[in-house]
Structures are given as structure tokens and as C-alpha cells.
N, C-alpha and C. Protein backbone atom coordinates (compact mmCIF):
# COMPACT_ATOMS: atom_id res chain seq x y z
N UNK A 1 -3.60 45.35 12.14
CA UNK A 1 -4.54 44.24 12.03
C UNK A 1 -4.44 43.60 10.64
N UNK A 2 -4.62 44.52 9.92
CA UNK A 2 -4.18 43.65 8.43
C UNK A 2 -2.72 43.26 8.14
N UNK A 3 -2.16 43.70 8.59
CA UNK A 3 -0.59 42.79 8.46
C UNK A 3 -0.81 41.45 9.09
N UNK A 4 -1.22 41.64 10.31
CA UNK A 4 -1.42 40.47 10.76
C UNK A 4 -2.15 39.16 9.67
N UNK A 5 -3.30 39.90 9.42
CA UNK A 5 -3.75 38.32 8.58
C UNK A 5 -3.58 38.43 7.60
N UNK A 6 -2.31 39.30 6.55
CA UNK A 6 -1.59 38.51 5.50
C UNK A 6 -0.63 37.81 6.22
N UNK A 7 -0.07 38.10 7.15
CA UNK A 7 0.92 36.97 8.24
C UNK A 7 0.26 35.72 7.94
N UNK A 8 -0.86 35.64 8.64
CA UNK A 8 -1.64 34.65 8.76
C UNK A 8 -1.94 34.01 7.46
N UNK A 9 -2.44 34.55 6.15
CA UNK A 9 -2.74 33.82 4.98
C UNK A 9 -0.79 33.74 4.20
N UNK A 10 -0.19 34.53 4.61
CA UNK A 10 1.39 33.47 4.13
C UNK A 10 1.59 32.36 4.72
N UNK A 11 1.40 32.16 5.98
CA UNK A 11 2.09 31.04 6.87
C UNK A 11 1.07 30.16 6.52
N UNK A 12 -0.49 30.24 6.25
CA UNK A 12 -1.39 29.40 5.63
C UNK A 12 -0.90 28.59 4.41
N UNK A 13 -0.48 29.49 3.44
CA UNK A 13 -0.39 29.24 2.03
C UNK A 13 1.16 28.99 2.37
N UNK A 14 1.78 28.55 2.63
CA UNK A 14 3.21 28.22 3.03
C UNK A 14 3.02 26.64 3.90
N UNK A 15 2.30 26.75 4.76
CA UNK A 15 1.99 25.36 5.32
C UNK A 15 1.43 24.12 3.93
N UNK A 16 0.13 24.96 3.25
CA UNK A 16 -0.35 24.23 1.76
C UNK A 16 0.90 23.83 1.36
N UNK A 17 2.21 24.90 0.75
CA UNK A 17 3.14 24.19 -0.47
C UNK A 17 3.61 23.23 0.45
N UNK A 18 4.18 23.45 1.77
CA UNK A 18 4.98 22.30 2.66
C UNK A 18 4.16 20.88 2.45
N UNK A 19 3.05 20.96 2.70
CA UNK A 19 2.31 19.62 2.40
C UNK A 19 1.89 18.76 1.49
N UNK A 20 2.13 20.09 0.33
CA UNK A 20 2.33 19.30 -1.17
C UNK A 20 3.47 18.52 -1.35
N UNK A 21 4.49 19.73 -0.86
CA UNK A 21 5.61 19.20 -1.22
C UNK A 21 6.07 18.02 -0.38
N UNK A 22 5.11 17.25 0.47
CA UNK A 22 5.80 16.34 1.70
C UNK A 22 5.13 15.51 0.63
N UNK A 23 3.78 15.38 0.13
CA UNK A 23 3.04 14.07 -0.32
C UNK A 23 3.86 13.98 -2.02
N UNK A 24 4.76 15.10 -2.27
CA UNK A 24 5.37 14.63 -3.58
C UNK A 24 6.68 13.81 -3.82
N UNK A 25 7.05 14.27 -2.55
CA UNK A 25 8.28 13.60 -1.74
C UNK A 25 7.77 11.67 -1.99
N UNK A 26 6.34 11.86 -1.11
CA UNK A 26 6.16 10.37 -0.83
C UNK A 26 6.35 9.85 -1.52
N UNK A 27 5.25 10.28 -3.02
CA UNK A 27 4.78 9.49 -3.81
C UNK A 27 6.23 9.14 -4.70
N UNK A 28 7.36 10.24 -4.60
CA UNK A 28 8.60 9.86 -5.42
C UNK A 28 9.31 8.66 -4.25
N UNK A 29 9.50 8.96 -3.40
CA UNK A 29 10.03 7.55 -2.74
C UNK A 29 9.24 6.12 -2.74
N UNK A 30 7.73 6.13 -2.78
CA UNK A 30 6.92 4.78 -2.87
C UNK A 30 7.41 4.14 -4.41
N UNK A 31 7.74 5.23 -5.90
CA UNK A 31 7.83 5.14 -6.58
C UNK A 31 9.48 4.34 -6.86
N UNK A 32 10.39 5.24 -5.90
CA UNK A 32 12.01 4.33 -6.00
C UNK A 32 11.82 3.25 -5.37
N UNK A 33 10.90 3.18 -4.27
CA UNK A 33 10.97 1.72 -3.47
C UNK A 33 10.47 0.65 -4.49
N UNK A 34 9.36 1.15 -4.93
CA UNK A 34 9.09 0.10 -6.14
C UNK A 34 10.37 -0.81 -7.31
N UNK A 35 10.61 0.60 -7.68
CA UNK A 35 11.84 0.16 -8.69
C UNK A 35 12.94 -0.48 -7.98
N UNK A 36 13.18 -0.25 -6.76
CA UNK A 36 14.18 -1.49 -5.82
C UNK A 36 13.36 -2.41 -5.93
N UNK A 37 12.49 -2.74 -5.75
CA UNK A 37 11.86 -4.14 -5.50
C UNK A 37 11.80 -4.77 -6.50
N UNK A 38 11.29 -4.32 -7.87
CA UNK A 38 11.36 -4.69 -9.07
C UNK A 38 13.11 -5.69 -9.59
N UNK A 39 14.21 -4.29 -9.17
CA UNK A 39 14.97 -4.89 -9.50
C UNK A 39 15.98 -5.38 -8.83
N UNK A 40 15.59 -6.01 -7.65
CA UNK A 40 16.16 -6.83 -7.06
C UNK A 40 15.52 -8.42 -7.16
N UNK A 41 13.94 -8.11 -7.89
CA UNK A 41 13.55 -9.56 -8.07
C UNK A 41 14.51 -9.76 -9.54
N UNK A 42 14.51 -9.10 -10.38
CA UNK A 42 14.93 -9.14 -11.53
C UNK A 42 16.38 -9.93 -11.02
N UNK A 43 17.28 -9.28 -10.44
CA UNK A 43 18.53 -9.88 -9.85
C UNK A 43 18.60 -11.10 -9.15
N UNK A 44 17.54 -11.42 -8.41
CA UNK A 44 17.41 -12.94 -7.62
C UNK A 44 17.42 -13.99 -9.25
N UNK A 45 16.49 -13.25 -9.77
CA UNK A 45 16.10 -14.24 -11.10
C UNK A 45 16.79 -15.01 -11.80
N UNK A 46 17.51 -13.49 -12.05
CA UNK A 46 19.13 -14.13 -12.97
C UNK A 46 19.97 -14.89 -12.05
N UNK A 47 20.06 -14.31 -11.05
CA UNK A 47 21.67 -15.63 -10.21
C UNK A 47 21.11 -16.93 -10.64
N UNK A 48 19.40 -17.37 -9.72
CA UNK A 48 18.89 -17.90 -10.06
C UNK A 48 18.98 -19.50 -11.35
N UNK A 49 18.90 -18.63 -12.57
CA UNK A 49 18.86 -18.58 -13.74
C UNK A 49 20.31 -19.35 -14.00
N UNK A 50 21.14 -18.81 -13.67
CA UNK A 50 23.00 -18.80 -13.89
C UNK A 50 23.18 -20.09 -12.90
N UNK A 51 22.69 -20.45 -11.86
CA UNK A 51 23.33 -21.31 -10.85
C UNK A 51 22.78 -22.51 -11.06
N UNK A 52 21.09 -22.66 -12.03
CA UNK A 52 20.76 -23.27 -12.84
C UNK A 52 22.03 -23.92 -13.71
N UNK A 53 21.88 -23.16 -14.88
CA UNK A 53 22.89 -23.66 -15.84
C UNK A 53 24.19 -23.95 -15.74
N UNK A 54 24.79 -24.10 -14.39
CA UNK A 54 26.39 -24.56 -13.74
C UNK A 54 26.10 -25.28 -13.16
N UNK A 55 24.49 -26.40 -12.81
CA UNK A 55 24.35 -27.45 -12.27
C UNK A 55 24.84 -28.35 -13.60
């Protein structure tokens, strides 16, 4: 019986890190998506900018 519910409080406390580790995941990908977005406006800017000054 007590094996059982340290079974039970590992697979508990094992499910916790999995779910940390899913929302740290997120927050690092919301964080690269950002920086794509950032610098792809940055890149529109400049062509932009350049196709300007060859008119």
C-alpha cells in the first residue's frame, strides 16, 4: 500500500515538472515568435528604405 502512493506522489510530482516544463517551452517560443516578427518588420523596413533611394 505504501509503495503504491509513493507511485502515486512520483507520477504526481512528475506530471507538475512535465507542465512546467510545457508552459516554459511556451513562453520560450511566444518569445522567438516575437523576435521573428520584430525582425522581419525591421527587414520590410530596410528593402523599403533602399527601393526608396533607387527611385
Amino acid at each position: 500500500m505504501e509503495r503504491s502512493n509513493l507511485q502515486k506522489a512520483a507520477l504526481i510530482q512528475t506530471r507538475k515538472e512535465l507542465a512546467d516544463t510545457e508552459a516554459t517551452f511556451e513562453d520560450q517560443l511566444k518569445g522567438l515568435e516575437e523576435k521573428i516578427k520584430v525582425s522581419h518588420k525591421v527587414l520590410l523596413q530596410r528593402v523599403a528604405k533602399k527601393e526608396k533611394r533607387n527611385l
